[in-house]
N, C-alpha and C. Protein backbone atom coordinates (compact mmCIF):
# COMPACT_ATOMS: atom_id res chain seq x y z
N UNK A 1 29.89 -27.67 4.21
CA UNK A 1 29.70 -26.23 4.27
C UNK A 1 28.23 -25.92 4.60
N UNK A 2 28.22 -24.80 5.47
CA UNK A 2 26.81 -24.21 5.94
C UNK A 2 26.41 -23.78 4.76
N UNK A 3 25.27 -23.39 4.61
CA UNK A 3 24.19 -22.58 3.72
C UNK A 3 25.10 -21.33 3.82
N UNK A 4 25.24 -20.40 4.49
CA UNK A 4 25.35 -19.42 4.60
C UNK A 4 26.81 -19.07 4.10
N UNK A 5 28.08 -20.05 4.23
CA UNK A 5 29.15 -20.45 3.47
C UNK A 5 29.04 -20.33 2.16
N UNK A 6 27.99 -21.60 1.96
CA UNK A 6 27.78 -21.49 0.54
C UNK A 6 27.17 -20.23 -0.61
N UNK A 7 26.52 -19.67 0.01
CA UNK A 7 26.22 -18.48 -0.71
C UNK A 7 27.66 -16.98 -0.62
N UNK A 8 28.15 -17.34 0.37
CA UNK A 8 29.27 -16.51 0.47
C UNK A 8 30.70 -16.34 -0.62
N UNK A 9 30.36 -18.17 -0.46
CA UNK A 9 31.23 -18.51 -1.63
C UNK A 9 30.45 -18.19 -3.24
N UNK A 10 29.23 -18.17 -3.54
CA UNK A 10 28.78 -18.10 -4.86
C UNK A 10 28.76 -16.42 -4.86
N UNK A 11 29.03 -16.00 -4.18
CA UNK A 11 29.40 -14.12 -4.53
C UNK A 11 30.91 -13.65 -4.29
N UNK A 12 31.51 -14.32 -3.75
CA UNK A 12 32.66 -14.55 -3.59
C UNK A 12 33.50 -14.71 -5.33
N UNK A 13 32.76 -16.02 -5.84
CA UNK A 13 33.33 -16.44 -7.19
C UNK A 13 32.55 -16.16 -8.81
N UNK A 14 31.03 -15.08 -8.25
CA UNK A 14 30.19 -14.46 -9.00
C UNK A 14 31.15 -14.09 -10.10
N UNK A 15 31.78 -12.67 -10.02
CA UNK A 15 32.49 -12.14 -11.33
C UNK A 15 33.45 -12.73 -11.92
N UNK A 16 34.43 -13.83 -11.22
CA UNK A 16 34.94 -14.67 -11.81
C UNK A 16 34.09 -15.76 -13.10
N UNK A 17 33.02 -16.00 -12.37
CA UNK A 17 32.22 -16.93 -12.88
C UNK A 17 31.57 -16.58 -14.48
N UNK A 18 30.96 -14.99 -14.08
CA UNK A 18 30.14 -14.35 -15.17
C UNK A 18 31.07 -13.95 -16.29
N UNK A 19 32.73 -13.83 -15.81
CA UNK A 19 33.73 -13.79 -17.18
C UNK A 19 34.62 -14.94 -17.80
N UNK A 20 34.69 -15.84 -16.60
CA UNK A 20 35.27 -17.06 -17.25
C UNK A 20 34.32 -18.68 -17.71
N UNK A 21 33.16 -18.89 -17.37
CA UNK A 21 32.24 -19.77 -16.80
C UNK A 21 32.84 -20.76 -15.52
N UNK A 22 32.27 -21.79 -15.17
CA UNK A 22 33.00 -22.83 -14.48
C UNK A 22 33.43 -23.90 -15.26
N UNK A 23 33.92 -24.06 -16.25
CA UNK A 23 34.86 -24.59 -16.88
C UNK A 23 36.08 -24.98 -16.29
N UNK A 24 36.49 -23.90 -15.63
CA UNK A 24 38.01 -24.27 -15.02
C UNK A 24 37.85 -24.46 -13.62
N UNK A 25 36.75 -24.67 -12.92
CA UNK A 25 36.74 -25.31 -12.00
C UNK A 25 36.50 -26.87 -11.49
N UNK A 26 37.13 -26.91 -10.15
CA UNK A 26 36.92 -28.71 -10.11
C UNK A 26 35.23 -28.95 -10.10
N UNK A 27 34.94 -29.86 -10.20
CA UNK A 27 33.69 -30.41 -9.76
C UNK A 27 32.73 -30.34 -8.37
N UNK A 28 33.52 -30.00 -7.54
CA UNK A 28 33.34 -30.19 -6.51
C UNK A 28 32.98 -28.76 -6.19
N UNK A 29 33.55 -27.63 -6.82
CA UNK A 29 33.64 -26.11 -6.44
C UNK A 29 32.39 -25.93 -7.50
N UNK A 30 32.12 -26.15 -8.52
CA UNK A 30 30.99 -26.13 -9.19
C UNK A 30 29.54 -26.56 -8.76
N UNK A 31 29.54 -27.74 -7.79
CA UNK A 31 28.56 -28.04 -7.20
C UNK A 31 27.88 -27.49 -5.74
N UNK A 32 29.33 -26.51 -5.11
CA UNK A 32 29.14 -25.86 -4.31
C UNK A 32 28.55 -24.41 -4.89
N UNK A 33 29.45 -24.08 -5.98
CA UNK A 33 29.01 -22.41 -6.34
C UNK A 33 27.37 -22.59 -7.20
N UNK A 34 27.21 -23.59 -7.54
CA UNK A 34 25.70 -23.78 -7.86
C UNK A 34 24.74 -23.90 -7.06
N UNK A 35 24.97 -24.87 -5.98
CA UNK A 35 24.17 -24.72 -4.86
C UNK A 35 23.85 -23.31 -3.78
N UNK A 36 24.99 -23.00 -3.93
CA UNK A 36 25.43 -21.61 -2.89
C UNK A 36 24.36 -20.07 -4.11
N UNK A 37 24.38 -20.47 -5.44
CA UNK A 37 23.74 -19.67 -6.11
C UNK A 37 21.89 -19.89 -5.90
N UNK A 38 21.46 -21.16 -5.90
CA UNK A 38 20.22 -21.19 -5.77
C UNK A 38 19.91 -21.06 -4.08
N UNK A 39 20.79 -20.97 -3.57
CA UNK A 39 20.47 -20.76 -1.73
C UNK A 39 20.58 -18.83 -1.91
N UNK A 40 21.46 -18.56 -2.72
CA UNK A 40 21.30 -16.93 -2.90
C UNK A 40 19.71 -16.50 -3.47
N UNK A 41 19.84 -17.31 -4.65
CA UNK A 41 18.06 -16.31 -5.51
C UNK A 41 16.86 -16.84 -4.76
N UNK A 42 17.41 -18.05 -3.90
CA UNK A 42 16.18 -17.89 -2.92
C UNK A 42 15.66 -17.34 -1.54
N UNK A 43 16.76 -16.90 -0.81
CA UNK A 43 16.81 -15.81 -0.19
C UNK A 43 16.39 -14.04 -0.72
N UNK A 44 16.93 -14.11 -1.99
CA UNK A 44 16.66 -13.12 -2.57
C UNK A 44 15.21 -12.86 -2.33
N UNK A 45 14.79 -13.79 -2.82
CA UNK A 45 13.12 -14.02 -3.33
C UNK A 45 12.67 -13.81 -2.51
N UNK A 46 12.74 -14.53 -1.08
CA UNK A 46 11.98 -14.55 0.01
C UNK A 46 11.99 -13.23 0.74
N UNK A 47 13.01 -12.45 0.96
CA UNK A 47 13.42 -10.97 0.87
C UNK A 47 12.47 -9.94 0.24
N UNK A 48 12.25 -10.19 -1.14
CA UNK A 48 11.69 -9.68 -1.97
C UNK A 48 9.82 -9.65 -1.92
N UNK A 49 9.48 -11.02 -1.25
CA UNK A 49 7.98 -11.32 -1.11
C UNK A 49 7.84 -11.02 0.53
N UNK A 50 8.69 -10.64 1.46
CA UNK A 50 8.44 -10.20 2.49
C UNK A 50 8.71 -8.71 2.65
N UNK A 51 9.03 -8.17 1.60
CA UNK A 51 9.46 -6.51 1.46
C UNK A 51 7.61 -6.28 0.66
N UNK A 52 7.38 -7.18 0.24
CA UNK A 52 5.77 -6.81 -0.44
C UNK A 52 4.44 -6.87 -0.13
N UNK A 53 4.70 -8.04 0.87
CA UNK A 53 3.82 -8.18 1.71
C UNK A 53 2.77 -7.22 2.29
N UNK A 54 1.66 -6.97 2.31
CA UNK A 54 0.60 -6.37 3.09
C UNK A 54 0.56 -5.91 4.37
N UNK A 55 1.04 -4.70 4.72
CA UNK A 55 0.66 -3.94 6.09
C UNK A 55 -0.55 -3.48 6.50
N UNK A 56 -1.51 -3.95 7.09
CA UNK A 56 -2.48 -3.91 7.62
C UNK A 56 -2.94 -2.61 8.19
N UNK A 57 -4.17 -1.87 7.95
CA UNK A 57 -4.24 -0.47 8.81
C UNK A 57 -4.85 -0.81 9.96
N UNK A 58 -3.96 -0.45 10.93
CA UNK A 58 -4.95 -0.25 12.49
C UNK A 58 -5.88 0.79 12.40
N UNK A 59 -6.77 -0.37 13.93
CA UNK A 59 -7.42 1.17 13.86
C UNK A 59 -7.46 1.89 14.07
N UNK A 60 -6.37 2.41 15.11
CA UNK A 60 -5.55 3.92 15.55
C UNK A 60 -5.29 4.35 14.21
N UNK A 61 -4.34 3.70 13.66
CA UNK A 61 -4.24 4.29 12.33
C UNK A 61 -5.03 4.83 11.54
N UNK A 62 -6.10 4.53 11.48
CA UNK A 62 -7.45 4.61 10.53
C UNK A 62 -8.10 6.12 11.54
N UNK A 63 -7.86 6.04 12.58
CA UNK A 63 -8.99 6.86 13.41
C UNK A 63 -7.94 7.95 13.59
N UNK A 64 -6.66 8.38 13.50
CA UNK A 64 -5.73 9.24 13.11
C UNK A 64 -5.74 10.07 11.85
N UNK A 65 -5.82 8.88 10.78
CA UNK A 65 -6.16 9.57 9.72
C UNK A 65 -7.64 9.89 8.86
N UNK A 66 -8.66 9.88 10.32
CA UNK A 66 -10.14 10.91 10.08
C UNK A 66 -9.87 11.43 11.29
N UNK A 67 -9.15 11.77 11.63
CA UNK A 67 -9.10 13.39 12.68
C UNK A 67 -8.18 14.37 11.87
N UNK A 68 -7.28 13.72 11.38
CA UNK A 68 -6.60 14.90 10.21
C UNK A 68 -7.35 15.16 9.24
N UNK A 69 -8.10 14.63 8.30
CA UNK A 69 -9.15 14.59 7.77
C UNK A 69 -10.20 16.04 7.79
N UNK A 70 -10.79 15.16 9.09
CA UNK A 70 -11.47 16.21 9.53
C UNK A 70 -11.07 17.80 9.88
N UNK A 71 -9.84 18.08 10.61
CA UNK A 71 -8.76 19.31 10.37
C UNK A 71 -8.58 19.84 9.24
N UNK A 72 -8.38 18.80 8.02
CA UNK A 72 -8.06 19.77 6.88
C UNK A 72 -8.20 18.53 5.79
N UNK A 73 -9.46 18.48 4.90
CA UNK A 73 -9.46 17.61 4.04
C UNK A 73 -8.95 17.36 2.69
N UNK A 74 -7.57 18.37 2.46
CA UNK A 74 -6.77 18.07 1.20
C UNK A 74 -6.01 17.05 1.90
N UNK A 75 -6.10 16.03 0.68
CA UNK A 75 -5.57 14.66 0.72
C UNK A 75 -4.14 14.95 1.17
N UNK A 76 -3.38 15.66 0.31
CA UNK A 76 -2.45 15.48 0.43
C UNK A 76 -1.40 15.76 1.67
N UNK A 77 -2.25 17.10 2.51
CA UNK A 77 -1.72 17.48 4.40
C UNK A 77 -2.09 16.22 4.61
N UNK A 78 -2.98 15.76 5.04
CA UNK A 78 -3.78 14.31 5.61
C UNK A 78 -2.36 13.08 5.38
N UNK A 79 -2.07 12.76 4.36
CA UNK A 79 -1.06 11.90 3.87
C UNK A 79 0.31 12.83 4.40
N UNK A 80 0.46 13.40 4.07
CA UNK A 80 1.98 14.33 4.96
C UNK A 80 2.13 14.40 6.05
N UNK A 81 1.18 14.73 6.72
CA UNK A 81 0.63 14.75 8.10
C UNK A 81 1.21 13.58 9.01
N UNK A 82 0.54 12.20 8.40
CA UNK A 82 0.44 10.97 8.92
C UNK A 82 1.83 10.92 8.76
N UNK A 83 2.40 10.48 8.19
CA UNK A 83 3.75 10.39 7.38
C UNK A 83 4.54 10.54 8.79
N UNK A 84 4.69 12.08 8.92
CA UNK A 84 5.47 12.92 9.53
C UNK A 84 5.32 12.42 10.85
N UNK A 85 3.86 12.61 11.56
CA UNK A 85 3.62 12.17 12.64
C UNK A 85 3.81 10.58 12.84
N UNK A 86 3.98 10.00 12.02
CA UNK A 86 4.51 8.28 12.66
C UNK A 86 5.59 7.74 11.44
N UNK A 87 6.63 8.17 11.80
CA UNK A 87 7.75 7.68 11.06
C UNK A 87 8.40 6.54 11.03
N UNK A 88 7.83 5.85 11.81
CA UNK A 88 8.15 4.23 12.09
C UNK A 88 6.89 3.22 11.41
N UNK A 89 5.70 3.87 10.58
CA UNK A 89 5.13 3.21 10.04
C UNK A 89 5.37 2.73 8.90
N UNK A 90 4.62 1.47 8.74
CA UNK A 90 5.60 0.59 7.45
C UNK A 90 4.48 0.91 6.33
N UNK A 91 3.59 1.52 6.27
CA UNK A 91 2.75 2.08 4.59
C UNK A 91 3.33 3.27 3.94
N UNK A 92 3.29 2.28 2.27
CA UNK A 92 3.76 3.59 1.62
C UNK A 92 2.89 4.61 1.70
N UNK A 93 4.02 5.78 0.85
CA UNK A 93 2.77 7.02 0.68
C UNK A 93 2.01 6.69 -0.15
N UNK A 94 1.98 5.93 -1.03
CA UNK A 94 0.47 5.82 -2.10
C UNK A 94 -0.55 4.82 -1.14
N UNK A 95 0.11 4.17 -0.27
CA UNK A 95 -1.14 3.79 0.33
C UNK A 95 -1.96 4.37 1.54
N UNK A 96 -1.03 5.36 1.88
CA UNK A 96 -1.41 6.28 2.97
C UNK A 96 -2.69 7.34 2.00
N UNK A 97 -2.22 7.73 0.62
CA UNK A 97 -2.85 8.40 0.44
C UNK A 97 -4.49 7.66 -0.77
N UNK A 98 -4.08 6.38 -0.61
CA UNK A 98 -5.79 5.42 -0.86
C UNK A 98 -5.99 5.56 -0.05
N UNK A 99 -6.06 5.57 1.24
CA UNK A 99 -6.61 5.00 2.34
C UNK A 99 -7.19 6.33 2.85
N UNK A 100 -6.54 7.54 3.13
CA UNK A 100 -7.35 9.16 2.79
C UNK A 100 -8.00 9.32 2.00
N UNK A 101 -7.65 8.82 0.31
CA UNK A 101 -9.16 9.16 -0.68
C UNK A 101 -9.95 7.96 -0.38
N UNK A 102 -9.93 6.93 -0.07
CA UNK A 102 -11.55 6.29 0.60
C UNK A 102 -12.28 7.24 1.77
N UNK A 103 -11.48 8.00 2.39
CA UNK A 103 -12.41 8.95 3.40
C UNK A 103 -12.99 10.31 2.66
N UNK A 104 -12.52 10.55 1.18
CA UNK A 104 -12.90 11.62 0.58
C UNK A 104 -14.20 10.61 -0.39
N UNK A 105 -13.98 9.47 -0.34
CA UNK A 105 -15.35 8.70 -0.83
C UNK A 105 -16.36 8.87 -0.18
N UNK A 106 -16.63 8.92 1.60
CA UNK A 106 -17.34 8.52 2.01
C UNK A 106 -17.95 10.18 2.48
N UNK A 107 -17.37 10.97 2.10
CA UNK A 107 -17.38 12.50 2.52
C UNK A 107 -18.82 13.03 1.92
N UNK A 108 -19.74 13.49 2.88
CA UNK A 108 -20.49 14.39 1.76
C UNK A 108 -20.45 15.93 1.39
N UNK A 109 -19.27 16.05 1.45
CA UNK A 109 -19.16 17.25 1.05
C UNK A 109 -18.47 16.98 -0.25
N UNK A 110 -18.16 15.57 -0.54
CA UNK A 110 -17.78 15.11 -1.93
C UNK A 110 -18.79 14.57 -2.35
N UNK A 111 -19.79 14.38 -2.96
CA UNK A 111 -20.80 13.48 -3.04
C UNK A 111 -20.56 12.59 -4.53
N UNK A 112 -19.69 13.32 -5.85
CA UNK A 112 -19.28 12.98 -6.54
C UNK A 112 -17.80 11.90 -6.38
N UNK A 113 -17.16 12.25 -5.35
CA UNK A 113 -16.02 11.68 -5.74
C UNK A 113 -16.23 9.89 -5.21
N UNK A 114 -16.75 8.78 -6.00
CA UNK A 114 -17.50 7.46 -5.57
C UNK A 114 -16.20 6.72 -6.46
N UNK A 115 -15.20 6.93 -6.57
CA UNK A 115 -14.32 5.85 -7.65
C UNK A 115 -13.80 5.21 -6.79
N UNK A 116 -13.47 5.43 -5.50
CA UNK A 116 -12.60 4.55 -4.39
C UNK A 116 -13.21 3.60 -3.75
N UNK A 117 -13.14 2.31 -3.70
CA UNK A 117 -13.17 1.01 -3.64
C UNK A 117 -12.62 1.35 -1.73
N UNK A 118 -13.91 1.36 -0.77
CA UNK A 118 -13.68 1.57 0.36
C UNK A 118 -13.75 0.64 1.52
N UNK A 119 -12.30 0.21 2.22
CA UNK A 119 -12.54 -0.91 3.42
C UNK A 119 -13.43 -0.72 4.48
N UNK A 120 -13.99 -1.87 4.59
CA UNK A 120 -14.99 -1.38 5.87
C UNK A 120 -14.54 -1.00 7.19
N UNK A 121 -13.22 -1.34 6.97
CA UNK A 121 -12.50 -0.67 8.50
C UNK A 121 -12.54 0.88 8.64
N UNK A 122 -12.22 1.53 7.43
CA UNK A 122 -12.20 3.13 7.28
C UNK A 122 -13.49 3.16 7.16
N UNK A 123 -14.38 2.50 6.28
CA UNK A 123 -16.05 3.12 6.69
C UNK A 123 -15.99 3.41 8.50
N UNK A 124 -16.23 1.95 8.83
CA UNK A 124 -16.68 2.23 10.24
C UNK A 124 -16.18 2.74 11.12
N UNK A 125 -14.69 3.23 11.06
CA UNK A 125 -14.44 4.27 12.16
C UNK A 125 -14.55 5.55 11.41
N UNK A 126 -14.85 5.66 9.96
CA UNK A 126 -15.23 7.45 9.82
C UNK A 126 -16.43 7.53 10.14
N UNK A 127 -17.31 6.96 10.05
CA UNK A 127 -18.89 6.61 10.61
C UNK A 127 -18.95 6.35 11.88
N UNK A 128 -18.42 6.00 12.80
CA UNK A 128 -18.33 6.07 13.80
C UNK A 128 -17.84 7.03 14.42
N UNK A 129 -16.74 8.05 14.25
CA UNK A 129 -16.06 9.21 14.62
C UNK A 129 -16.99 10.32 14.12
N UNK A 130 -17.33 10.39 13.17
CA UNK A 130 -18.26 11.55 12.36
C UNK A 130 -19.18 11.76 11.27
N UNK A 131 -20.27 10.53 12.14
CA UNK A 131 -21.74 10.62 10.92
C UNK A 131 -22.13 11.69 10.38
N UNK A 132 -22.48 13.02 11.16
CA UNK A 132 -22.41 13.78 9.79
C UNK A 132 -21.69 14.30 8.78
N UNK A 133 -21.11 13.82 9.17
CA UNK A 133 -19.88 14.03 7.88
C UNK A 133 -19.19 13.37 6.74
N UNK A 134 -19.46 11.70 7.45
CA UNK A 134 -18.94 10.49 6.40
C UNK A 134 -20.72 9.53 6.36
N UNK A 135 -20.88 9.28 5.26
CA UNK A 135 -22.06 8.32 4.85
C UNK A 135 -21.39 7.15 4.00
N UNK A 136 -22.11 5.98 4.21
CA UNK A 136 -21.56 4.45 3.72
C UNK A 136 -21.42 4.77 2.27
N UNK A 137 -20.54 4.04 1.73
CA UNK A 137 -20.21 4.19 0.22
C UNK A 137 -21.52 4.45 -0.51
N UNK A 138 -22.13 3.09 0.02
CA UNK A 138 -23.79 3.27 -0.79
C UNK A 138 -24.76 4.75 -0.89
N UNK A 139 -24.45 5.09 0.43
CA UNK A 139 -25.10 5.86 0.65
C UNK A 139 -24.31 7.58 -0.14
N UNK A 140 -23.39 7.41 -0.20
CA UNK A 140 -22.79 8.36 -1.00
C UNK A 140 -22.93 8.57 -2.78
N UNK A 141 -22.70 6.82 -3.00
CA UNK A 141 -23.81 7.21 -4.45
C UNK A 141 -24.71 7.30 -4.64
N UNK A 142 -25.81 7.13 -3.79
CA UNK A 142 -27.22 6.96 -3.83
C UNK A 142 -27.50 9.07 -3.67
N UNK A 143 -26.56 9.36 -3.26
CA UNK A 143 -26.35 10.96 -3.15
C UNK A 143 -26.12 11.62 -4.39
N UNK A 144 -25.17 10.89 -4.71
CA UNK A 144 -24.48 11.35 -6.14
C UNK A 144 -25.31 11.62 -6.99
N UNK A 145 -26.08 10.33 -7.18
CA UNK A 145 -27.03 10.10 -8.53
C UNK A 145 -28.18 11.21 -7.98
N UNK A 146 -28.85 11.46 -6.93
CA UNK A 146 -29.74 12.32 -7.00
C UNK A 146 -29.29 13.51 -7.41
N UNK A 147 -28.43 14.15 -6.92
CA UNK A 147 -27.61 15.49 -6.83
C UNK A 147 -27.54 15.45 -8.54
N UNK A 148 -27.24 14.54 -9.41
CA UNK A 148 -27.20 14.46 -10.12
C UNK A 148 -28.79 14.31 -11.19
N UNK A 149 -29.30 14.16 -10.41
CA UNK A 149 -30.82 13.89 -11.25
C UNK A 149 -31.49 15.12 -10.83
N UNK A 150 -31.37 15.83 -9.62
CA UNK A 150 -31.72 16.99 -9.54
C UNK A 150 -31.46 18.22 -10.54
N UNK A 151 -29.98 17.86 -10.68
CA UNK A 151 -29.18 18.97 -11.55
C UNK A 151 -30.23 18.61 -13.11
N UNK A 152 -29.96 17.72 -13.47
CA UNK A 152 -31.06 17.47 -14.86
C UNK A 152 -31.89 17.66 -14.85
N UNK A 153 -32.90 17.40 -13.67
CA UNK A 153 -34.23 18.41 -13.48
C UNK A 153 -34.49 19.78 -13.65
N UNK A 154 -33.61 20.13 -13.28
CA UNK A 154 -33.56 22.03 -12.82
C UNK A 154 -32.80 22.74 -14.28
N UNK A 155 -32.53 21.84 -15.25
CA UNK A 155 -32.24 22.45 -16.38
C UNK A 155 -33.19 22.02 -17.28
N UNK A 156 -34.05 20.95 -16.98
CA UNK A 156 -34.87 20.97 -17.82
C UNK A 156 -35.84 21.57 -17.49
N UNK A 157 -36.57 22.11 -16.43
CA UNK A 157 -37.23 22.73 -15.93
C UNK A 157 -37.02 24.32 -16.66
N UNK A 158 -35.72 24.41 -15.88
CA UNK A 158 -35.18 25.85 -15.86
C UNK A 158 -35.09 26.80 -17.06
């Protein structure tokens, strides 16, 4: 018997199996529905680690989503947007919408928002598409903290 037999047969004799055991089978059908079971959970598996696998952002992709961006910087049009406009892409929405808040990292019109852990692929095409508008991670906290040391100045001053 093929592989593909054999697993046919271990779903084939599954619910039989899970209410009677193989007890009442010959030897021979036991060594098939066992084999045919570990040729199933490993297909399964392999199924399962290729459904999880890592989709890579192009850089169309990346340079698509800082022109929507730039149009309208709530995360969430930006992520809808993309979505809508390429329906054959294989990223989820939570990663569509990391990959928009790393461009609200690099934003200075956010200068606070520094929690996103940003690829250098989205640095360099938002920096490349629109320096005044996106600065290197570094350079966005190095913003933060002043904006922030200013503000403590001007109240202690004030």
């Amino acid at each position: 018997m093929n592989n593909q037999s054999l697993i046919e047969l271990y779903l084939e004799l599954k619910e039989y199996v899970d209410s009677y055991g193989t007890g009442g089978m010959e030897r021979d059908e036991r060594l098939m529905f066992n084999k045919g079971k570990s040729l199933y959970v490993e297909q399964k598996e392999q199924e399962r680690k290729a459904s999880l696998s890592r989709v890579r952002y192009t850089r169309e992709e990346i340079t698509q989503l800082v022109n929507l961006y730039l149009q309208n910087d709530n995360l969430h049009f930006v992520r809808d947007t993309f979505i809508k406009n390429n329906p054959e892409q294989l990223h989820t929405v939570d990663s569509v919408y990391q990959t928009v808040a790393q461009l609200r990292t690099l934003d200075i019109n956010y200068p606070d928002d520094t929690r996103w852990a940003v690829k250098s692929l989205v640095e360099e095409v938002a920096t490349s598409i629109a320096p005044q508008r996106f600065g290197s991670k570094e350079e966005m906290k190095a913003l933060s903290l002043q904006l922030k040391a200013e503000a403590i100045m001007a109240e202690l001053i004030g």
